[in-house]
C-alpha atoms as a PDB file:
ATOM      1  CA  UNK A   1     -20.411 209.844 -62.354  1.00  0.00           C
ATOM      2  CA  UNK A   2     -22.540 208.489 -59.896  1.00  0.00           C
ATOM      3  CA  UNK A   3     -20.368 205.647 -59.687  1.00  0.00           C
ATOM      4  CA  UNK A   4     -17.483 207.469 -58.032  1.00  0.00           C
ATOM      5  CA  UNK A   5     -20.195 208.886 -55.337  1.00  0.00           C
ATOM      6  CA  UNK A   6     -20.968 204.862 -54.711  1.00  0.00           C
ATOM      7  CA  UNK A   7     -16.921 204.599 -54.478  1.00  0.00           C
ATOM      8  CA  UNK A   8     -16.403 207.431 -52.129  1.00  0.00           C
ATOM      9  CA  UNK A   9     -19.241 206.238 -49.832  1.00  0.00           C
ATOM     10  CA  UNK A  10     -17.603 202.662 -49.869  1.00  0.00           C
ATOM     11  CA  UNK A  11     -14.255 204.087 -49.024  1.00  0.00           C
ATOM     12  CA  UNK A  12     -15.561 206.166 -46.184  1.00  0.00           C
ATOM     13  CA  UNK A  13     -17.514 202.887 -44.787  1.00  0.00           C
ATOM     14  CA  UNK A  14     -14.151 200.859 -44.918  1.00  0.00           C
ATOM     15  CA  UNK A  15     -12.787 201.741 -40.985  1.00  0.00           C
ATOM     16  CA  UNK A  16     -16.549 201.870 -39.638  1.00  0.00           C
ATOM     17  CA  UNK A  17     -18.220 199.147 -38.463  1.00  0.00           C
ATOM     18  CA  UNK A  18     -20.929 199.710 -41.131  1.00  0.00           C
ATOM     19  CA  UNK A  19     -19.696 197.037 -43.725  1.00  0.00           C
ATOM     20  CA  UNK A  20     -18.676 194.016 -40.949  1.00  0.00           C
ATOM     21  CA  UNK A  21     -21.838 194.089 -39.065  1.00  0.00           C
ATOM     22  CA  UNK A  22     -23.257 193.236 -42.933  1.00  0.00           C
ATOM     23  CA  UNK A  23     -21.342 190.434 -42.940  1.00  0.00           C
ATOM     24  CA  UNK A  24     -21.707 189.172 -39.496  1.00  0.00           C
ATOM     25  CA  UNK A  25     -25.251 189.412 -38.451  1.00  0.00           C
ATOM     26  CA  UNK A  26     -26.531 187.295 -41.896  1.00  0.00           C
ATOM     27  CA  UNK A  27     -23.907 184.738 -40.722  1.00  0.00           C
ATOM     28  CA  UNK A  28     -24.608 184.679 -37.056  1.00  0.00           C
ATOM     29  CA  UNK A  29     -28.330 184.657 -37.442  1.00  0.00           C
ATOM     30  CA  UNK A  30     -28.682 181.910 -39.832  1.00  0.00           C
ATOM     31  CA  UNK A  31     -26.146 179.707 -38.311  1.00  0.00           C
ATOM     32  CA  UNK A  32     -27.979 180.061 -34.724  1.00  0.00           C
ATOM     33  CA  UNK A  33     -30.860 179.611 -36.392  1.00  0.00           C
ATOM     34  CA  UNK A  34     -29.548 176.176 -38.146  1.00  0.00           C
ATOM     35  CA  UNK A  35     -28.036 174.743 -34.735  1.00  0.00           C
ATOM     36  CA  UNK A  36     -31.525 175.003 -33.095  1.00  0.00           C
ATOM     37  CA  UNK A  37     -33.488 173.637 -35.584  1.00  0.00           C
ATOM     38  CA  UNK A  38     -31.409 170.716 -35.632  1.00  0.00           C
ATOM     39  CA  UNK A  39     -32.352 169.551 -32.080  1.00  0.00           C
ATOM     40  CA  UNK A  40     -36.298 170.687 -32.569  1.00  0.00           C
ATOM     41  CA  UNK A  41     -39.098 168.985 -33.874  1.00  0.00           C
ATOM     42  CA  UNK A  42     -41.274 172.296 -35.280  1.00  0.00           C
ATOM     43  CA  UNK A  43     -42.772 171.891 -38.223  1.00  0.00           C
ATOM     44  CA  UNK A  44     -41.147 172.626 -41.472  1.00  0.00           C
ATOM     45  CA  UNK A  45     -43.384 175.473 -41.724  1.00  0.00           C
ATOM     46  CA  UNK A  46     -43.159 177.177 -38.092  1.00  0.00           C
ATOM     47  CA  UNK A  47     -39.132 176.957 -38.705  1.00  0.00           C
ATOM     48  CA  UNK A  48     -39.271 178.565 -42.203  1.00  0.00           C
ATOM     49  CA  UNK A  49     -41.894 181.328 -40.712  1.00  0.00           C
ATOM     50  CA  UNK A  50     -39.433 181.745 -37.694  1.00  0.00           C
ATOM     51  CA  UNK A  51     -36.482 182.516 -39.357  1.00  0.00           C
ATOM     52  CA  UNK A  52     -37.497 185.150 -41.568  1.00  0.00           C
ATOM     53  CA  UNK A  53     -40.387 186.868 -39.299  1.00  0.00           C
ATOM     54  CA  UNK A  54     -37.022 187.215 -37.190  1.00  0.00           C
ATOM     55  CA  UNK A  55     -34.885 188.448 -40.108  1.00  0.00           C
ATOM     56  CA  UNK A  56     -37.984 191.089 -40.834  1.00  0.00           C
ATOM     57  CA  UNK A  57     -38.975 192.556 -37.829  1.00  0.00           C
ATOM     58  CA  UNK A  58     -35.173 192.795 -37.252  1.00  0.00           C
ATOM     59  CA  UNK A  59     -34.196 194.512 -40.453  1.00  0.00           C
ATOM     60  CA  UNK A  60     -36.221 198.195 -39.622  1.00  0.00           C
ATOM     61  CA  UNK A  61     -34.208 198.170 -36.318  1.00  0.00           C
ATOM     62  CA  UNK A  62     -30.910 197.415 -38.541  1.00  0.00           C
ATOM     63  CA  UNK A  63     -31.858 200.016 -40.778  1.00  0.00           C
ATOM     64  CA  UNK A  64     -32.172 202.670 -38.093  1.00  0.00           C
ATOM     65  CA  UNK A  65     -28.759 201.783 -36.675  1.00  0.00           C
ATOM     66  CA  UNK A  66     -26.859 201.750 -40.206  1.00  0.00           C
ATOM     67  CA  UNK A  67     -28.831 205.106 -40.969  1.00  0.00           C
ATOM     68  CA  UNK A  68     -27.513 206.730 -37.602  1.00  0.00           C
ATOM     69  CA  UNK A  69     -23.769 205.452 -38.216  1.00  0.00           C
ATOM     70  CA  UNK A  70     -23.498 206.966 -41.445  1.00  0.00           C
ATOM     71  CA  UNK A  71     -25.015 210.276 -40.448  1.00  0.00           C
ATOM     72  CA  UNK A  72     -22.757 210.017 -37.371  1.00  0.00           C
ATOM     73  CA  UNK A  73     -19.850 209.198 -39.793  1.00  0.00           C
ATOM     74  CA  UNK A  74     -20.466 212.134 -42.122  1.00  0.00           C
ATOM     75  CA  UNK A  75     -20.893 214.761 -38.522  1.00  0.00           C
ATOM     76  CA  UNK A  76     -17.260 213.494 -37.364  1.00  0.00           C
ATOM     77  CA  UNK A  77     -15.554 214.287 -40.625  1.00  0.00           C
ATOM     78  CA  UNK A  78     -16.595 217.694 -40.083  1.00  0.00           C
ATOM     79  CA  UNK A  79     -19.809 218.543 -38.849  1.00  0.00           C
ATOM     80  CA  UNK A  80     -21.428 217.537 -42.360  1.00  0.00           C
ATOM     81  CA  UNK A  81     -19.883 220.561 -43.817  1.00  0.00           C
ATOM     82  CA  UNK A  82     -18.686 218.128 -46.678  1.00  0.00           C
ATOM     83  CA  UNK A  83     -22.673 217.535 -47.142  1.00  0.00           C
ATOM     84  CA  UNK A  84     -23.489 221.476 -46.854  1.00  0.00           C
ATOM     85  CA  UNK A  85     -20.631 223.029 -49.563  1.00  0.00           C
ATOM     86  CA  UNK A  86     -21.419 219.901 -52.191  1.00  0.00           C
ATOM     87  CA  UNK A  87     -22.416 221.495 -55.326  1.00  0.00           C
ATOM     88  CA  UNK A  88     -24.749 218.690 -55.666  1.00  0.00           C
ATOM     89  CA  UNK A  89     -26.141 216.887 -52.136  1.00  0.00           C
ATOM     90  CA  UNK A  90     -28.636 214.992 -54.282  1.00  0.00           C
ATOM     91  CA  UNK A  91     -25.948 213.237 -55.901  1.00  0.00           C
ATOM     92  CA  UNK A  92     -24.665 212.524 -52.152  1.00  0.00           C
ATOM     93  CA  UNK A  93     -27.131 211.615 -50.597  1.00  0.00           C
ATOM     94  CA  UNK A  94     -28.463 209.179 -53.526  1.00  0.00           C
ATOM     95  CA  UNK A  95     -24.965 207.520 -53.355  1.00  0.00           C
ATOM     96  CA  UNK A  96     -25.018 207.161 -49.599  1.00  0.00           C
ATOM     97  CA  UNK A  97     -28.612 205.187 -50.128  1.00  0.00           C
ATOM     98  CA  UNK A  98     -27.369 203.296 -53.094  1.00  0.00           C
ATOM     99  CA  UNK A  99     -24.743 202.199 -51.160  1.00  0.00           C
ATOM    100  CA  UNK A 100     -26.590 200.930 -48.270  1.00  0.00           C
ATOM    101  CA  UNK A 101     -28.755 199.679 -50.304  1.00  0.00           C
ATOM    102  CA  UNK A 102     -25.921 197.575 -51.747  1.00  0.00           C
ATOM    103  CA  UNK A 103     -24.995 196.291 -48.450  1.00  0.00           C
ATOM    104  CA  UNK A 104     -28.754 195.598 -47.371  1.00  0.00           C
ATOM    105  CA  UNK A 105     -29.267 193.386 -50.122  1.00  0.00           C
ATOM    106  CA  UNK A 106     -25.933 191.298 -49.539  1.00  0.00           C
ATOM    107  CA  UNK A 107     -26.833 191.060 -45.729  1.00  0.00           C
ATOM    108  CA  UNK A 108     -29.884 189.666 -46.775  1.00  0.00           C
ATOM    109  CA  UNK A 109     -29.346 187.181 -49.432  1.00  0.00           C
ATOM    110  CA  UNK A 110     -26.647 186.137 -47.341  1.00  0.00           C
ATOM    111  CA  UNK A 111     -28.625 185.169 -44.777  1.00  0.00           C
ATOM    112  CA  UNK A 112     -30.903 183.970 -47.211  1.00  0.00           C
ATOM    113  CA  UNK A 113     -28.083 181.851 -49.130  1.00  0.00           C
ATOM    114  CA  UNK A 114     -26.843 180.258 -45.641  1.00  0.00           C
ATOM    115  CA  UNK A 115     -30.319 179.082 -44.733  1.00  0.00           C
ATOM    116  CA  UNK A 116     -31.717 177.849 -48.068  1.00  0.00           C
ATOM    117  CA  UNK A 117     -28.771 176.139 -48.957  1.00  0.00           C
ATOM    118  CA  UNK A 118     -28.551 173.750 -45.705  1.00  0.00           C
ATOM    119  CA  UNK A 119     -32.187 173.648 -44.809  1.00  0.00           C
ATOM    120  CA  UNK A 120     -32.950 172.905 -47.685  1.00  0.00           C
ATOM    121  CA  UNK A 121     -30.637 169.813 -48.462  1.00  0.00           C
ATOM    122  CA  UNK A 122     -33.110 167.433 -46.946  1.00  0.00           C
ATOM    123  CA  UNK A 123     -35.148 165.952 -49.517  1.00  0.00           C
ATOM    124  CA  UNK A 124     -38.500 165.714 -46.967  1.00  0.00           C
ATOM    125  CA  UNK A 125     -38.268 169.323 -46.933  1.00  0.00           C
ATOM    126  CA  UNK A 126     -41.366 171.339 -49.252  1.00  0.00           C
ATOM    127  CA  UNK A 127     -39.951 174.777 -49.762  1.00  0.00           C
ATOM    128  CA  UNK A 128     -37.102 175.333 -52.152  1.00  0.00           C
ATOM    129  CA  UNK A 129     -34.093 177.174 -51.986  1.00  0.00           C
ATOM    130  CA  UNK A 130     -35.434 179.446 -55.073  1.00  0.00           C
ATOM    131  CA  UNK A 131     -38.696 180.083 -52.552  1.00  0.00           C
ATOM    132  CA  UNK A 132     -36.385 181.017 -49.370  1.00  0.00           C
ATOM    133  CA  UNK A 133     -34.664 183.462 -52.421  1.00  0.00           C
ATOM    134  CA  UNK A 134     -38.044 184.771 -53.250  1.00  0.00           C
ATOM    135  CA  UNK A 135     -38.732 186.106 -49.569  1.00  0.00           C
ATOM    136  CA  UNK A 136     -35.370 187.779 -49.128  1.00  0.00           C
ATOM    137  CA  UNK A 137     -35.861 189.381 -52.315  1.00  0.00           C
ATOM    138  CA  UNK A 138     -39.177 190.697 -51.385  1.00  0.00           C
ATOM    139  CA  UNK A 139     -38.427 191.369 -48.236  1.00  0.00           C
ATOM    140  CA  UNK A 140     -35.245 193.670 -49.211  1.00  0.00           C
ATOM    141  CA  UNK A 141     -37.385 195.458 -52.017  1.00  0.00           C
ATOM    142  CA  UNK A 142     -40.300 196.347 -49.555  1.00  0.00           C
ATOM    143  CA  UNK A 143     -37.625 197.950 -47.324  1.00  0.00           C
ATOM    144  CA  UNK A 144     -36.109 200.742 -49.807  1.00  0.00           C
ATOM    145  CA  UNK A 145     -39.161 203.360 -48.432  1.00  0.00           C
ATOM    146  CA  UNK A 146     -37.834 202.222 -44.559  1.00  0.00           C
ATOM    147  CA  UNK A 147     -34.390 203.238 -45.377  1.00  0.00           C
ATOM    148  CA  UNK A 148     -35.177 206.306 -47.524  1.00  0.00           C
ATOM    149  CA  UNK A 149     -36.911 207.704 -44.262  1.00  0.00           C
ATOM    150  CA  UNK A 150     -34.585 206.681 -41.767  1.00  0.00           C
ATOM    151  CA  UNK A 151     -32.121 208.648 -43.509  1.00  0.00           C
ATOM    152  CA  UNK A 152     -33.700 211.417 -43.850  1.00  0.00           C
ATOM    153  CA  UNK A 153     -34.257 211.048 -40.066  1.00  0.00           C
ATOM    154  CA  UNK A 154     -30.704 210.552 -39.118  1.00  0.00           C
ATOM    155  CA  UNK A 155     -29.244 213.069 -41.067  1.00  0.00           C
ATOM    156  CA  UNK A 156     -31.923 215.696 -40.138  1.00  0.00           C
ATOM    157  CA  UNK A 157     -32.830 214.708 -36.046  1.00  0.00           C
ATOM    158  CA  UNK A 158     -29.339 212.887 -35.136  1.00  0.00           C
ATOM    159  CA  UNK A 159     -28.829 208.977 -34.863  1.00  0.00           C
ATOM    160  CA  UNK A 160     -30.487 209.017 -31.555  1.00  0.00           C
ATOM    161  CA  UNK A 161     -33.702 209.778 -33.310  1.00  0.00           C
ATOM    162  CA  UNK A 162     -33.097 207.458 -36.104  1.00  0.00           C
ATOM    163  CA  UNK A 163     -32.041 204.622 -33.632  1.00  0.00           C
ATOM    164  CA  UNK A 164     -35.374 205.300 -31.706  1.00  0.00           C
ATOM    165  CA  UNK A 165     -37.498 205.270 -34.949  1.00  0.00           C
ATOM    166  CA  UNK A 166     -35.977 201.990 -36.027  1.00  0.00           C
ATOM    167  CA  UNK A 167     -37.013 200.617 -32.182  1.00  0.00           C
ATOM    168  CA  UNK A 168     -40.412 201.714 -32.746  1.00  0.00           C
ATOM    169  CA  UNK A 169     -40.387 200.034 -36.566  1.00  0.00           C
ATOM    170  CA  UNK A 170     -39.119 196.681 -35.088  1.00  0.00           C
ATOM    171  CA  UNK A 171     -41.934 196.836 -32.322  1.00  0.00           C
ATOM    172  CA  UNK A 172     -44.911 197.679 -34.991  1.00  0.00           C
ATOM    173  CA  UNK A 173     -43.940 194.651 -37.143  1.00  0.00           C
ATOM    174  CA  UNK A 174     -43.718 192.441 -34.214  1.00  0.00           C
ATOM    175  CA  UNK A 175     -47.067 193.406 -33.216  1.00  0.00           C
ATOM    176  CA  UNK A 176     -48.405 193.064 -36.778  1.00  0.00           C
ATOM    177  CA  UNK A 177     -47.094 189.869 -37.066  1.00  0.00           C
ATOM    178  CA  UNK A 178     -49.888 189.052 -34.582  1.00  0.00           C
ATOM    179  CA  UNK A 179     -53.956 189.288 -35.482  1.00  0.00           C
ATOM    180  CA  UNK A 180     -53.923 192.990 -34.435  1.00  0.00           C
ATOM    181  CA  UNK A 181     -52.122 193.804 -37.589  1.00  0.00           C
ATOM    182  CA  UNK A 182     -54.555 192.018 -40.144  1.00  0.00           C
ATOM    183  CA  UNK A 183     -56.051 194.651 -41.914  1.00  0.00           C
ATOM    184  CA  UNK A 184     -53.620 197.924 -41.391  1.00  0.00           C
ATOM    185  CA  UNK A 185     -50.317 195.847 -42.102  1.00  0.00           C
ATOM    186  CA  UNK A 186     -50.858 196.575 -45.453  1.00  0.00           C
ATOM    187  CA  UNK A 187     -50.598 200.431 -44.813  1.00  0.00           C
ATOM    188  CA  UNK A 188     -47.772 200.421 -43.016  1.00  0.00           C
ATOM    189  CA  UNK A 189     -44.781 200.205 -44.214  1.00  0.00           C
ATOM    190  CA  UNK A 190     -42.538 199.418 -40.941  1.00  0.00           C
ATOM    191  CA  UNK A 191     -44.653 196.046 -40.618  1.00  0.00           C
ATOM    192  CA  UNK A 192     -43.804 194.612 -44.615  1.00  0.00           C
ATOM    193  CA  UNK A 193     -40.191 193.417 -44.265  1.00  0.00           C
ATOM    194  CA  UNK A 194     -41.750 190.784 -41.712  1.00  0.00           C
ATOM    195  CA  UNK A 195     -45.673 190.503 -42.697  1.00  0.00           C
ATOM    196  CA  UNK A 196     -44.575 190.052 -47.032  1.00  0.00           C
ATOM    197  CA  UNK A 197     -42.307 187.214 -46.220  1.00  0.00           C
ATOM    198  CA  UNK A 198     -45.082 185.538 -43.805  1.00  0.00           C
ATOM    199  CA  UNK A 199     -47.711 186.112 -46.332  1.00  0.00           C
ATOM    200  CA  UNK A 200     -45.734 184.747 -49.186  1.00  0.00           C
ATOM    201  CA  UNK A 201     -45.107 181.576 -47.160  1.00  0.00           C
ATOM    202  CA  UNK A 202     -48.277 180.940 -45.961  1.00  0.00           C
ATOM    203  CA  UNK A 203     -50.005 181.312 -49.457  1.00  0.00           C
ATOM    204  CA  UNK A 204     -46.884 178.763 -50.597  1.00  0.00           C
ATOM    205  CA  UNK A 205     -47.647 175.842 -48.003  1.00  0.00           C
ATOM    206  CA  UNK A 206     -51.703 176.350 -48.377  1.00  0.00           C
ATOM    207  CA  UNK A 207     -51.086 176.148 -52.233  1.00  0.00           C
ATOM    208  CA  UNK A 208     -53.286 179.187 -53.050  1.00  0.00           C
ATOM    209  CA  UNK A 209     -53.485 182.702 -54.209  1.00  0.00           C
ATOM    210  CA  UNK A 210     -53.050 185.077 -51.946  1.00  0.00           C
ATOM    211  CA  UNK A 211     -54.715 188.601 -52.991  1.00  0.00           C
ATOM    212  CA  UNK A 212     -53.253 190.726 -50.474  1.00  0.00           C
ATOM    213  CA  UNK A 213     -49.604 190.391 -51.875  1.00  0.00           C
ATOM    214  CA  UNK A 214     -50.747 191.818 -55.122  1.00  0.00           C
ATOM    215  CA  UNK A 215     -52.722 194.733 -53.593  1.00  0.00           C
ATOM    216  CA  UNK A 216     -49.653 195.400 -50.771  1.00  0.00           C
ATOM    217  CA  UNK A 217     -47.541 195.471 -54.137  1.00  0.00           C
ATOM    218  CA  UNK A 218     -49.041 198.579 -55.299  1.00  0.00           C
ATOM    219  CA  UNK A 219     -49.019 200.108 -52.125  1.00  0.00           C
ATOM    220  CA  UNK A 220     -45.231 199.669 -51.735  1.00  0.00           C
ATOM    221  CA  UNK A 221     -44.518 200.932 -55.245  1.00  0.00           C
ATOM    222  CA  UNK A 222     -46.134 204.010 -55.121  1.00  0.00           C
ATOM    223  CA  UNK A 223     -45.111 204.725 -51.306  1.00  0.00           C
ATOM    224  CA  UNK A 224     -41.601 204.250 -52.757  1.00  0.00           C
ATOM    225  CA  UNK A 225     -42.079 206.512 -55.541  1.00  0.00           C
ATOM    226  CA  UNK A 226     -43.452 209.559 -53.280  1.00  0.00           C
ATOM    227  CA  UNK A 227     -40.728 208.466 -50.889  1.00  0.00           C
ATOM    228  CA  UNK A 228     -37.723 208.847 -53.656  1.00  0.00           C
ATOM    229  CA  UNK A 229     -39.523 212.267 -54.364  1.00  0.00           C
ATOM    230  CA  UNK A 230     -39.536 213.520 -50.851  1.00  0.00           C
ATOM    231  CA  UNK A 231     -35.809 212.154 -50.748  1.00  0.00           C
ATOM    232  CA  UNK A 232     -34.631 214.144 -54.161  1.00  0.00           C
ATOM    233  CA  UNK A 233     -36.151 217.401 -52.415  1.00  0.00           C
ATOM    234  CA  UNK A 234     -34.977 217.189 -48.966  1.00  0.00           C
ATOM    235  CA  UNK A 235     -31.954 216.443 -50.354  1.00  0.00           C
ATOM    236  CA  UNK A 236     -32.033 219.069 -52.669  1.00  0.00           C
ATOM    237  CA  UNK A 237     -32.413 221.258 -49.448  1.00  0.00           C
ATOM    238  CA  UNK A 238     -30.573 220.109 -46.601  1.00  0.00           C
ATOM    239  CA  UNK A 239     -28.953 223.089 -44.857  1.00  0.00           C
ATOM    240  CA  UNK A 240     -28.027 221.253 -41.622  1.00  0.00           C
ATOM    241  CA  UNK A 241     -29.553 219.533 -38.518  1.00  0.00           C
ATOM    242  CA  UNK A 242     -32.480 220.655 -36.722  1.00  0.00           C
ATOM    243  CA  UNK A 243     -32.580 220.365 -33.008  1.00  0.00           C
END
């Protein structure tokens, strides 16, 4: 059954912008990306770092923006009252965060896929295309709690507030990106798509363990969990936009 709700969603996303811009940005980026790195002389590392700090502290900001179109989508079919009279919104809303879900993870991997596959043609380059796969894996899993609350954010406060949240997300994990974040990065879930990815990389080229991806881990999974739970119930309960 829930299924058809994943259909539906996908069929009202097919004459919005929602599902291009999915497509697009991972091509754009990574193809930008690739042209300047072939006139540079950056390490291997500082390119690798680049590219997906960029794709990370860029994804909360993406999320924000997708989260406010939907909501925006569902208001101009009818002022969500297609949302209010559903017998059962949980099933709704679930399918409208499966489904961007769905799209996340392509926009990501596809980014991913582009990059790995040409950077990582040259035979003096370290990192593997399986390693490049590794960070756009983890970075799309540590963002399911980002788009969970920008959701519930956009469909509650309006996209302008969701749009503004996913500005302020953007700006925290630039700024933890930085020494300021070195401790609280781990608490804050705005700041993993770009600090995980980072992490992951630099424990790869130093060739050693690095504790603070196995501790974030936890952190993530259980935020997640309360975050589905808080999801489930708001959903549960929605009875319209605040002001």
């Amino acid at each position: 059954m829930m299924i058809k709700y994943i259909q539906a969603e996908f069929l009202k996303m097919r004459k919005f912008p929602v599902v291009l811009a999915h497509l697009l940005i991972p091509v754009i980026v990574s193809v930008v990306f690739l042209a300047y790195y072939s006139g540079t002389s950056y390490s291997e590392e500082s390119k690798v770092e680049a590219f997906f700090e960029t794709l990370g502290f860029g994804l909360p900001i993406l999320i924000g923006i997708f989260a406010a179109c939907i909501a925006e989508l569902e208001e101009n079919a009818g002022e969500l009252q297609n949302l209010l009279t559903h017998k059962n919104k949980t099933k709704v809303f679930s399918a409208k965060l499966i489904a961007l879900l769905i799209l996340e993870f392509c926009m990501v991997m596809t980014a991913t896929l582009i990059f790995g596959t040409f950077f990582c043609r040259d035979e003096h380059v370290m990192i593997s295309f399986s390693e490049c796969a590794i960070c756009g894996i983890m970075m799309w899993a540590f963002s399911i709690s980002v788009y969970i609350w920008q959701l519930i954010f956009a469909f509650s406060f309006g996209k302008e507030f969701s749009i503004g949240a996913g500005i302020v997300s953007g700006l925290i994990c630039v700024l933890f990106l930085t020494g300021m974040g070195e401790i609280v990065w781990k608490y804050t879930p705005s700041s993993w798509t770009g600090r995980i990815p980072y992490t992951y990389l630099q424990s790869f080229y130093n060739h050693a363990e690095n504790a603070s991806l196995h501790s974030v881990a936890l952190y993530c999974i259980i935020f997640t969990v309360v975050s589905f739970i808080v999801f489930w119930t708001w959903s549960s309960n929605f009875s319209g936009r605040r002001g």
